[in-house]
PDB file of N, CA and C in Angstrom:
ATOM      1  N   UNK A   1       9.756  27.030 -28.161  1.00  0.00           N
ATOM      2  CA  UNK A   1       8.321  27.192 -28.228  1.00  0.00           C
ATOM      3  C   UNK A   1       7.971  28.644 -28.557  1.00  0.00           C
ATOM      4  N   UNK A   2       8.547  29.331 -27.986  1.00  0.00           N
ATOM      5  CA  UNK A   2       8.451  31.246 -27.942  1.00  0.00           C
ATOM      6  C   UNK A   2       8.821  31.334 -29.293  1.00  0.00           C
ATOM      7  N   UNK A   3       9.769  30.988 -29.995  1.00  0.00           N
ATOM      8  CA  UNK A   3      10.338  31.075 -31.958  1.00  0.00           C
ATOM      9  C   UNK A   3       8.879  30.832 -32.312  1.00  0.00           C
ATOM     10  N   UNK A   4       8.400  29.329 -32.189  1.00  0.00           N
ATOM     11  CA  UNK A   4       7.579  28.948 -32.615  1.00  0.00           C
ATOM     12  C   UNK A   4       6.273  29.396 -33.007  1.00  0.00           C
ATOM     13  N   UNK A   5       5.481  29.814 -31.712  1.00  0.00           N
ATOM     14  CA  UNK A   5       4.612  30.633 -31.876  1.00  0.00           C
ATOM     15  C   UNK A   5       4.577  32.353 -32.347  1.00  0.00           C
ATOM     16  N   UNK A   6       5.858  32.775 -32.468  1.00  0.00           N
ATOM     17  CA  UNK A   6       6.024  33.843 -32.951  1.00  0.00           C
ATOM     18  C   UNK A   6       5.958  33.356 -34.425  1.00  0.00           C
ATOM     19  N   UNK A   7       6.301  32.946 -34.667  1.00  0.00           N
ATOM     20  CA  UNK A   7       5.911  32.829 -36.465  1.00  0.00           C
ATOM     21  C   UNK A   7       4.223  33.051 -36.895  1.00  0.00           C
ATOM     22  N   UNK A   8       3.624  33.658 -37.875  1.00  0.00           N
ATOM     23  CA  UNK A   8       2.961  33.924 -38.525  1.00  0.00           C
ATOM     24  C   UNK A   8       1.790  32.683 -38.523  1.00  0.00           C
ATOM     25  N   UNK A   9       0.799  32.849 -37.665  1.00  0.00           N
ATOM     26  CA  UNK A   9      -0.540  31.486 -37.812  1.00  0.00           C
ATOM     27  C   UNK A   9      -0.212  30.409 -36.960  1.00  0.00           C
ATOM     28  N   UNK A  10       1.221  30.607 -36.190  1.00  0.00           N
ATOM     29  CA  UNK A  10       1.100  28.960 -35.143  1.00  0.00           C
ATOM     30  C   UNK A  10       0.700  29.115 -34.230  1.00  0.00           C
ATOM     31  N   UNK A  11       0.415  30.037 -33.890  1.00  0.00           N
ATOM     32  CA  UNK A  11      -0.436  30.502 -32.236  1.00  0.00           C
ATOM     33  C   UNK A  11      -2.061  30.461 -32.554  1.00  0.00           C
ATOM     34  N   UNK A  12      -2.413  30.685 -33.222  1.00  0.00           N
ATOM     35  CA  UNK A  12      -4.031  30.491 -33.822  1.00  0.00           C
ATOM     36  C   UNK A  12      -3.717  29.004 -33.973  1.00  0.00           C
ATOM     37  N   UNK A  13      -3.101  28.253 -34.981  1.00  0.00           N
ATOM     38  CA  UNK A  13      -3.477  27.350 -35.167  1.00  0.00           C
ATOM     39  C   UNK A  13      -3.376  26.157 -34.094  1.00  0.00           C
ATOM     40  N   UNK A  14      -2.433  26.679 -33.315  1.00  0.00           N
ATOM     41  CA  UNK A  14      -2.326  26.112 -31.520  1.00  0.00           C
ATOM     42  C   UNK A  14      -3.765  25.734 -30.658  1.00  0.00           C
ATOM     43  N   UNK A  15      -4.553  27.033 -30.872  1.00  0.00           N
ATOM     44  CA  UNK A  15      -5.449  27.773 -30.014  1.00  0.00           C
ATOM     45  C   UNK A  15      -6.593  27.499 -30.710  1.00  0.00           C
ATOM     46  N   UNK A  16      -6.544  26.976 -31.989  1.00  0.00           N
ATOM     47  CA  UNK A  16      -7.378  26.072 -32.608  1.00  0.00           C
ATOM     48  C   UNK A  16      -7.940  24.733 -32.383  1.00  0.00           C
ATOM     49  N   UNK A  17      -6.683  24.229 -32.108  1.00  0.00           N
ATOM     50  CA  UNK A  17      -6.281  22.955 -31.749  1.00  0.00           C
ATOM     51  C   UNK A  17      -6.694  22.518 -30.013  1.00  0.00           C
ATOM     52  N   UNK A  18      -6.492  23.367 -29.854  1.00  0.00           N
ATOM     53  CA  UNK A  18      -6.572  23.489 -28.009  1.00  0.00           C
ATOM     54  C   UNK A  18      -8.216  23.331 -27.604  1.00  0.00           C
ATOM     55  N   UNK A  19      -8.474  24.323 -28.463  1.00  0.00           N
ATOM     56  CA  UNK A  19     -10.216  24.320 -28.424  1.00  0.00           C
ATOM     57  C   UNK A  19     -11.291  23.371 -28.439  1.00  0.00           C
ATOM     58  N   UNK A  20     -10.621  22.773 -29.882  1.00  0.00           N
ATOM     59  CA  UNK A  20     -11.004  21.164 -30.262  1.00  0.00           C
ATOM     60  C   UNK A  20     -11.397  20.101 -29.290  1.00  0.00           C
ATOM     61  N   UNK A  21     -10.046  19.938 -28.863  1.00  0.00           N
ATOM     62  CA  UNK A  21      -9.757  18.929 -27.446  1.00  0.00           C
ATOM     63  C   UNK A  21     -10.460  19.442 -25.935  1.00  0.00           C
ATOM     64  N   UNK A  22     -10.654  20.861 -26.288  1.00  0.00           N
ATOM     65  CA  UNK A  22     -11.252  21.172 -24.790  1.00  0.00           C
ATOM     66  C   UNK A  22     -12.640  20.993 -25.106  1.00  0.00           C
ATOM     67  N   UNK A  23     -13.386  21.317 -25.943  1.00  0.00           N
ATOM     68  CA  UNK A  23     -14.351  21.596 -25.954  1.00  0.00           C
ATOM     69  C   UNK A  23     -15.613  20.035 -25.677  1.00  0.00           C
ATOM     70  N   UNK A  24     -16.657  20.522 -25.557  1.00  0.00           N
ATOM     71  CA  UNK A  24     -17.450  19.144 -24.506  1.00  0.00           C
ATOM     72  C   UNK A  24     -16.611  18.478 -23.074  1.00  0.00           C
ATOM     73  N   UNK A  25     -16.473  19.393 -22.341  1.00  0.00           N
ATOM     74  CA  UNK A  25     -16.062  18.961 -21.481  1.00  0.00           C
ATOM     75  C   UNK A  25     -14.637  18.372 -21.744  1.00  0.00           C
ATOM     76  N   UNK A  26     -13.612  17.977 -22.612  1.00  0.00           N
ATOM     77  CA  UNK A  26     -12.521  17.293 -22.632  1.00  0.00           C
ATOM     78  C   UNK A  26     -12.799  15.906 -22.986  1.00  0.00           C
ATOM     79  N   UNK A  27     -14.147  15.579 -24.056  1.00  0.00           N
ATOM     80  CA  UNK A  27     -14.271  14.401 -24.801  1.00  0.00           C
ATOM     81  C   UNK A  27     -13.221  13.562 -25.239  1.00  0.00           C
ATOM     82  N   UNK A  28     -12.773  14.494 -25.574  1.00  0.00           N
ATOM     83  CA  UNK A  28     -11.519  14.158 -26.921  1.00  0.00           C
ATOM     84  C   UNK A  28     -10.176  13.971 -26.216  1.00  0.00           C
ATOM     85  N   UNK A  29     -10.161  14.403 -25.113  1.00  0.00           N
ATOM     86  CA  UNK A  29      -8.515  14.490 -24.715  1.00  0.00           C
ATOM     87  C   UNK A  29      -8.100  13.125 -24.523  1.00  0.00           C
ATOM     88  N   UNK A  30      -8.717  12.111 -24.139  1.00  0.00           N
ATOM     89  CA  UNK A  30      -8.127  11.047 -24.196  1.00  0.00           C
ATOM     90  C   UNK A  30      -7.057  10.563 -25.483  1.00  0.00           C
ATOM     91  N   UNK A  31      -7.159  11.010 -26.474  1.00  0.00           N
ATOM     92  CA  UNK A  31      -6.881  10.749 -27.991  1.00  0.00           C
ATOM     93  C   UNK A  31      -5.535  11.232 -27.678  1.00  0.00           C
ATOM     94  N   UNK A  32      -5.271  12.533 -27.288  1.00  0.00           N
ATOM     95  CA  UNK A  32      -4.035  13.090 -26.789  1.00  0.00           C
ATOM     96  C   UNK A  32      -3.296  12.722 -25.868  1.00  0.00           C
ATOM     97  N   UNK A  33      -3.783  12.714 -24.951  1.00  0.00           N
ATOM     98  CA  UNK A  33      -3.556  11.927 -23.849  1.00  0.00           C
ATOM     99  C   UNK A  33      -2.594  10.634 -23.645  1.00  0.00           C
ATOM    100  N   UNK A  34      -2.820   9.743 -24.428  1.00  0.00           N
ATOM    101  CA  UNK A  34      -2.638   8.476 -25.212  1.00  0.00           C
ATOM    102  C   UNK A  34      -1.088   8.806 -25.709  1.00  0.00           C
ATOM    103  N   UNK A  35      -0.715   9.675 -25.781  1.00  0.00           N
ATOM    104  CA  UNK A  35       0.655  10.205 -26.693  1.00  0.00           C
ATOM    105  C   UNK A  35       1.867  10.346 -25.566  1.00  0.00           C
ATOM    106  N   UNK A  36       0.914  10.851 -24.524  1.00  0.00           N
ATOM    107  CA  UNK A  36       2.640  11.534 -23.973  1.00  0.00           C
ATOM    108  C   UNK A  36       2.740  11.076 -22.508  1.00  0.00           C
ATOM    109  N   UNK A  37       4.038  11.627 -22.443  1.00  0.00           N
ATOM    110  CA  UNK A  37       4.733  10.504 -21.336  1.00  0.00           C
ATOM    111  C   UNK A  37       4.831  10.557 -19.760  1.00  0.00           C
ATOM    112  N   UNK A  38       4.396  12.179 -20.151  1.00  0.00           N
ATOM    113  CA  UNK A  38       3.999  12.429 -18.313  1.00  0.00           C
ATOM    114  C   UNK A  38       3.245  13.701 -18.493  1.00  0.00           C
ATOM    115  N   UNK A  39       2.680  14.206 -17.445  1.00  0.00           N
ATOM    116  CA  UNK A  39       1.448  15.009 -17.440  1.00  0.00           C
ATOM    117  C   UNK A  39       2.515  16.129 -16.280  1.00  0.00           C
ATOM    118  N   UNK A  40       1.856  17.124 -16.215  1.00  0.00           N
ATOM    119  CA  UNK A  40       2.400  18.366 -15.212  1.00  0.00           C
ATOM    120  C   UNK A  40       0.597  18.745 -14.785  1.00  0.00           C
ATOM    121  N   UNK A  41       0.880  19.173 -13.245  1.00  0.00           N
ATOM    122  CA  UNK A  41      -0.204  19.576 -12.811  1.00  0.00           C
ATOM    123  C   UNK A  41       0.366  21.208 -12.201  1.00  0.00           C
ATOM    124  N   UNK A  42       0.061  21.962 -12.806  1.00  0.00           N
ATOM    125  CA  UNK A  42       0.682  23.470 -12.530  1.00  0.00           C
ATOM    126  C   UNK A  42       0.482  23.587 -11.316  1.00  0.00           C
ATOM    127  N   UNK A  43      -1.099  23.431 -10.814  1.00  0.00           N
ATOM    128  CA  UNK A  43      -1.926  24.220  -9.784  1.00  0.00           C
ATOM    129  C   UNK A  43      -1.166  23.403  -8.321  1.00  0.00           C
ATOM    130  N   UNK A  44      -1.128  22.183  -8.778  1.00  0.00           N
ATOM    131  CA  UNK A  44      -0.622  21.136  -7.204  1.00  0.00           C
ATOM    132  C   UNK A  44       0.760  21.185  -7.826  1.00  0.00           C
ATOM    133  N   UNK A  45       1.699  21.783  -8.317  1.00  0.00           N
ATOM    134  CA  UNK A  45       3.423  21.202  -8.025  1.00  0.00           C
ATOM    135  C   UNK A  45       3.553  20.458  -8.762  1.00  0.00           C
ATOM    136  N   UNK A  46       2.721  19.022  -9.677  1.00  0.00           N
ATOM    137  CA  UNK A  46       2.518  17.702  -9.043  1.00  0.00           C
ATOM    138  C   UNK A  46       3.016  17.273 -10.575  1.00  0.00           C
ATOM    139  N   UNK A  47       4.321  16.410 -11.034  1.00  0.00           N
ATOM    140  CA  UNK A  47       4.277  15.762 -12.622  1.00  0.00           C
ATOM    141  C   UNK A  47       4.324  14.028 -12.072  1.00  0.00           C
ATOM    142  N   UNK A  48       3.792  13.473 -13.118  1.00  0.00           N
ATOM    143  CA  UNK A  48       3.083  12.199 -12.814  1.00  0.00           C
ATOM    144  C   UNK A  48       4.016  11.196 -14.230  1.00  0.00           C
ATOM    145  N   UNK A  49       4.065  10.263 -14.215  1.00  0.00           N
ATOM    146  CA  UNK A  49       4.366   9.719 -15.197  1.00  0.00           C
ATOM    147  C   UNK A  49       3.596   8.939 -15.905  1.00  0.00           C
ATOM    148  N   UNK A  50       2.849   8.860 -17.068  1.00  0.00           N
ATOM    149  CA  UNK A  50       1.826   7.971 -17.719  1.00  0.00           C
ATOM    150  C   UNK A  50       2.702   5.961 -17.964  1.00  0.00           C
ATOM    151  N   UNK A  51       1.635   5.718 -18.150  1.00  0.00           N
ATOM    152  CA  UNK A  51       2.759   4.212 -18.628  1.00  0.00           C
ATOM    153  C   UNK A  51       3.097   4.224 -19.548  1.00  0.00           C
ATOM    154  N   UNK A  52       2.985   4.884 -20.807  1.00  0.00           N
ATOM    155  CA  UNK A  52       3.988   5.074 -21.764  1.00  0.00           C
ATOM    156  C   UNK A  52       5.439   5.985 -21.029  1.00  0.00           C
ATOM    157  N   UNK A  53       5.270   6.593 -20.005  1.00  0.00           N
ATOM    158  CA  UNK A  53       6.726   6.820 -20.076  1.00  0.00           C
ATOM    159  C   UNK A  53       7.146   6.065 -19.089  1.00  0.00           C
ATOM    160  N   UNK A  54       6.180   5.377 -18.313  1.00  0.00           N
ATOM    161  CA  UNK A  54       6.878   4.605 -17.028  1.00  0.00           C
ATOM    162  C   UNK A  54       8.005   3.172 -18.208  1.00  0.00           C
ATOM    163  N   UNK A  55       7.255   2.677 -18.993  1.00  0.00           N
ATOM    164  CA  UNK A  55       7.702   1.946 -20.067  1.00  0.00           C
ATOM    165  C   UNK A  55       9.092   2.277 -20.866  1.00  0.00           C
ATOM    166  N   UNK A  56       9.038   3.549 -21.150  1.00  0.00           N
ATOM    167  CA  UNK A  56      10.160   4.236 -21.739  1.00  0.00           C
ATOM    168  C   UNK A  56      11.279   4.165 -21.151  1.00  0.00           C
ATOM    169  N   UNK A  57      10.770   4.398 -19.751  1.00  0.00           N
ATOM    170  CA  UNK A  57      12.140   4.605 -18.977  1.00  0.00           C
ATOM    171  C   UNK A  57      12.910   3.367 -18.384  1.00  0.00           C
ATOM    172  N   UNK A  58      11.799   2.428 -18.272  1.00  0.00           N
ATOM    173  CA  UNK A  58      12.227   0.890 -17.058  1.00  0.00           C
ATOM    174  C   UNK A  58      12.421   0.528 -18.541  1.00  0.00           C
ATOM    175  N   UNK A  59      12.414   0.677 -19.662  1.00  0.00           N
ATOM    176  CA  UNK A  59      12.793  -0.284 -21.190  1.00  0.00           C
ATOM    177  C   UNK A  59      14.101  -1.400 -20.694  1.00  0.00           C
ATOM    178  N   UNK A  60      15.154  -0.876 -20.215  1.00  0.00           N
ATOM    179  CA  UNK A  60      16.391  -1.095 -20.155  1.00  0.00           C
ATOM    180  C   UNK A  60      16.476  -1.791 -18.668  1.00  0.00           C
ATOM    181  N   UNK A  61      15.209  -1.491 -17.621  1.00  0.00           N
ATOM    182  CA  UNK A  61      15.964  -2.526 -16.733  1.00  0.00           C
ATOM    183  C   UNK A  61      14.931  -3.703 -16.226  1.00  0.00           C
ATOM    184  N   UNK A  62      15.030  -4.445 -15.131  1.00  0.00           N
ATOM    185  CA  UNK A  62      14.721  -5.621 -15.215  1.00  0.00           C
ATOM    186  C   UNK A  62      12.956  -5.413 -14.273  1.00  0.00           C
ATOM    187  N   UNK A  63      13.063  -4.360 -12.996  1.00  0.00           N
ATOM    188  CA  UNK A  63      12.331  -4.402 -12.333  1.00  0.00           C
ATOM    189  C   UNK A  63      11.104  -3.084 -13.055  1.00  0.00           C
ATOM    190  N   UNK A  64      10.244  -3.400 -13.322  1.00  0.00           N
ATOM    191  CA  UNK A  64       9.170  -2.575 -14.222  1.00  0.00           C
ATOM    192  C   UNK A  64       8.412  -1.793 -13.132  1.00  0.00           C
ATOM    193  N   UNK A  65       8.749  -2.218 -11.577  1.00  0.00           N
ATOM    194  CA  UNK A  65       7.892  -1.316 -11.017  1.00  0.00           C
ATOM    195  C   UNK A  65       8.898  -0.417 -10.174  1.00  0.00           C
ATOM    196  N   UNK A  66       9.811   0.251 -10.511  1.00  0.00           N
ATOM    197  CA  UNK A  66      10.987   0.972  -9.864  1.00  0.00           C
ATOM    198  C   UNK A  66      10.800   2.149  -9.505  1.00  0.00           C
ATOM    199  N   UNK A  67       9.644   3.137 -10.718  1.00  0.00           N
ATOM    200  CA  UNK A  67       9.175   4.699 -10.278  1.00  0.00           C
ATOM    201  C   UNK A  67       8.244   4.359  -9.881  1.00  0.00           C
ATOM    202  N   UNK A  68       7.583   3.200  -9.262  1.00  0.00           N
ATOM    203  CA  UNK A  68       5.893   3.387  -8.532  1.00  0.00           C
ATOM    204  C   UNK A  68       6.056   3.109  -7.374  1.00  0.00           C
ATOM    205  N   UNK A  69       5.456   4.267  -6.922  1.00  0.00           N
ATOM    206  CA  UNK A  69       6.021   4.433  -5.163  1.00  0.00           C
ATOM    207  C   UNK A  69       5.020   3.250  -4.733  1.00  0.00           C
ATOM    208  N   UNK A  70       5.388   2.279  -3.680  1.00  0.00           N
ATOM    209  CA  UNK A  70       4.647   1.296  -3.369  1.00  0.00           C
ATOM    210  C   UNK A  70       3.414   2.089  -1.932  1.00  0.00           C
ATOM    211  N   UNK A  71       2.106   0.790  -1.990  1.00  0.00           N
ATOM    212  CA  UNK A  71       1.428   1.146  -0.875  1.00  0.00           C
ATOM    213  C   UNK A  71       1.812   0.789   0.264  1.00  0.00           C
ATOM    214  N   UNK A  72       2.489   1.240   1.474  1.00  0.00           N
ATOM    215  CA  UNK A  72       3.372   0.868   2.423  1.00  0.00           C
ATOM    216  C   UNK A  72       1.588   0.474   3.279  1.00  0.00           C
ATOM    217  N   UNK A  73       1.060   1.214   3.689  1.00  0.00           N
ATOM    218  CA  UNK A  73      -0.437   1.157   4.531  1.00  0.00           C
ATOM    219  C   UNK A  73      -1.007  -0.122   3.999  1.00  0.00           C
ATOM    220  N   UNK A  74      -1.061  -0.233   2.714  1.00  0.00           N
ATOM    221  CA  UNK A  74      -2.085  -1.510   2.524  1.00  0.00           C
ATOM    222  C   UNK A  74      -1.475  -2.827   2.480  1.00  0.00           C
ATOM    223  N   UNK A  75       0.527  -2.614   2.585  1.00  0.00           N
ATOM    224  CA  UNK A  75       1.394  -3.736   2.084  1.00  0.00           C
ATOM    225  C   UNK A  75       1.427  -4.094   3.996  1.00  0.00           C
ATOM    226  N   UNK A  76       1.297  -3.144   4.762  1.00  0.00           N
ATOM    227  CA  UNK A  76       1.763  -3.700   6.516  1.00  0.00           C
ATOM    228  C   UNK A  76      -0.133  -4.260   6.743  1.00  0.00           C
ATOM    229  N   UNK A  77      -0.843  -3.621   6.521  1.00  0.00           N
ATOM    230  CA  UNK A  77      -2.274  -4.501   6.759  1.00  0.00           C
ATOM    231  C   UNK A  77      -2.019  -5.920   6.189  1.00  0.00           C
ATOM    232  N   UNK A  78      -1.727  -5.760   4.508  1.00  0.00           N
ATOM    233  CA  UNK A  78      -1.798  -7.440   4.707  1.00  0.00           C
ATOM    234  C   UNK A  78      -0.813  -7.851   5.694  1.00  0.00           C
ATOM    235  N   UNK A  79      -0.397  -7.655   5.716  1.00  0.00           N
ATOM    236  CA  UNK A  79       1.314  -8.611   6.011  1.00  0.00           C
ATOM    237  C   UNK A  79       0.427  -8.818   7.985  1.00  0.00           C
ATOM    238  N   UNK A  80      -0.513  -7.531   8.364  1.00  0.00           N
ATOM    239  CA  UNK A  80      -0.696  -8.403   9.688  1.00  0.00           C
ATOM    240  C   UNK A  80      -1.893  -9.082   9.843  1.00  0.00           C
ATOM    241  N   UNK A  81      -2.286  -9.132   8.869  1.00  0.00           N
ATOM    242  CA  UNK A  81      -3.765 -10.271   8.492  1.00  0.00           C
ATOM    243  C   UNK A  81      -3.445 -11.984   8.061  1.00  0.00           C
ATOM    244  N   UNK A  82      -1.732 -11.949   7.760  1.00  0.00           N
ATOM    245  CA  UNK A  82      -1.200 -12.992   7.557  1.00  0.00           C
ATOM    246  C   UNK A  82      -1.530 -14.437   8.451  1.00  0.00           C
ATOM    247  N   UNK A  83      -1.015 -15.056   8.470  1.00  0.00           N
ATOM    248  CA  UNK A  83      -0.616 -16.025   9.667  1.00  0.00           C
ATOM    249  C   UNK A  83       0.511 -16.075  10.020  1.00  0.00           C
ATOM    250  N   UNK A  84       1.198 -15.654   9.675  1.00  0.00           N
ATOM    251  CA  UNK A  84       2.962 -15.454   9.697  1.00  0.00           C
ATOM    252  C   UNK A  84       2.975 -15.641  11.799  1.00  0.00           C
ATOM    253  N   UNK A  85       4.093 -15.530  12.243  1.00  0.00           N
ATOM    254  CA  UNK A  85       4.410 -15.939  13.570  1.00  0.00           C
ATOM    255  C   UNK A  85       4.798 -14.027  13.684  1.00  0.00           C
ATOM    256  N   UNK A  86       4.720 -13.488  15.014  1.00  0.00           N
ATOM    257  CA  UNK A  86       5.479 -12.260  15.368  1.00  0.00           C
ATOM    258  C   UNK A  86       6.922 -11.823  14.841  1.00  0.00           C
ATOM    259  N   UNK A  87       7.710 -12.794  14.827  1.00  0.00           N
ATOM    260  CA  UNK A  87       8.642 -12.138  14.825  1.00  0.00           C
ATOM    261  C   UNK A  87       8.833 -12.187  13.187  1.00  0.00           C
ATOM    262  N   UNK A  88       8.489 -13.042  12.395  1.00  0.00           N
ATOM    263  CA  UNK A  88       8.208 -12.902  10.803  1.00  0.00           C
ATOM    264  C   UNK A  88       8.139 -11.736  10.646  1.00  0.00           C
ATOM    265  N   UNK A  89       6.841 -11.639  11.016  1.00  0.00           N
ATOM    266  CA  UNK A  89       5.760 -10.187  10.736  1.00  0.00           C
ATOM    267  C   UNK A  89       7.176  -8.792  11.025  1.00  0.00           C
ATOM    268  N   UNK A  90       7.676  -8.848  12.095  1.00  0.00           N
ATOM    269  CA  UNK A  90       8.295  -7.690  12.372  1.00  0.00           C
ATOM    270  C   UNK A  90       9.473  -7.521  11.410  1.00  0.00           C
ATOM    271  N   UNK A  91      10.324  -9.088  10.882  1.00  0.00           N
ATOM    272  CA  UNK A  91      11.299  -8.809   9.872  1.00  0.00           C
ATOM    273  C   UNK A  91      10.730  -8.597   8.632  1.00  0.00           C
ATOM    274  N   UNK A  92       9.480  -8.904   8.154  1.00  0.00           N
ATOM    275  CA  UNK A  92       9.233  -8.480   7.158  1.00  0.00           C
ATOM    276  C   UNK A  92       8.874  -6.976   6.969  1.00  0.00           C
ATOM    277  N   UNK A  93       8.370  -5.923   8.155  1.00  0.00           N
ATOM    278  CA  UNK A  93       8.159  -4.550   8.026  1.00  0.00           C
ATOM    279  C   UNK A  93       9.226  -4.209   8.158  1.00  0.00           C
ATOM    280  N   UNK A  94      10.301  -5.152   8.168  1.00  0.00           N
ATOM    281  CA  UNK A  94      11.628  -3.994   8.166  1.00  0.00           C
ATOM    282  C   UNK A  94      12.350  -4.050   6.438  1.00  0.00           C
TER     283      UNK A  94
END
């Protein structure tokens, strides 16, 4: 990237480009957006995976939901709103 923008007009034309997409609030970023495969959040630590790359990556195996961390809080509410018998209920939170 550092080669890159050292060359002659790719840093303007970067910063051109950047402008575009920022400008009105981030109208446009969806268009970009749409392209790539995971996002980085500098400020929180935080990289996320879009479903184009969640797709990319599960291509090859069988279970499609393998990087999505499940809702454990909303999966034990249902499970005790069930009718299930006690001791169900307890082998299934395990």
């Amino acid at each position: 990237m550092i080669k890159y923008l050292g060359e002659t007009g790719n840093k303007m034309l970067m910063t051109k480009a950047e402008n575009y997409y920022l400008q009105d609030q981030q109208k446009e970023m969806h268009i970009v957006d749409a392209e790539l495969y995971f996002t980085i959040d500098e400020k929180n630590n935080q990289i996320e995976l879009t479903d184009k790359g969640i797709d990319l990556i599960t291509d090859n195996s069988d279970d499609t939901d393998f990087f999505v961390l499940p809702d454990v809080g909303s999966a034990i509410a249902d499970l005790e709103k069930s009718e299930h018998t006690e001791a169900e209920k307890v082998e299934a939170k395990r």
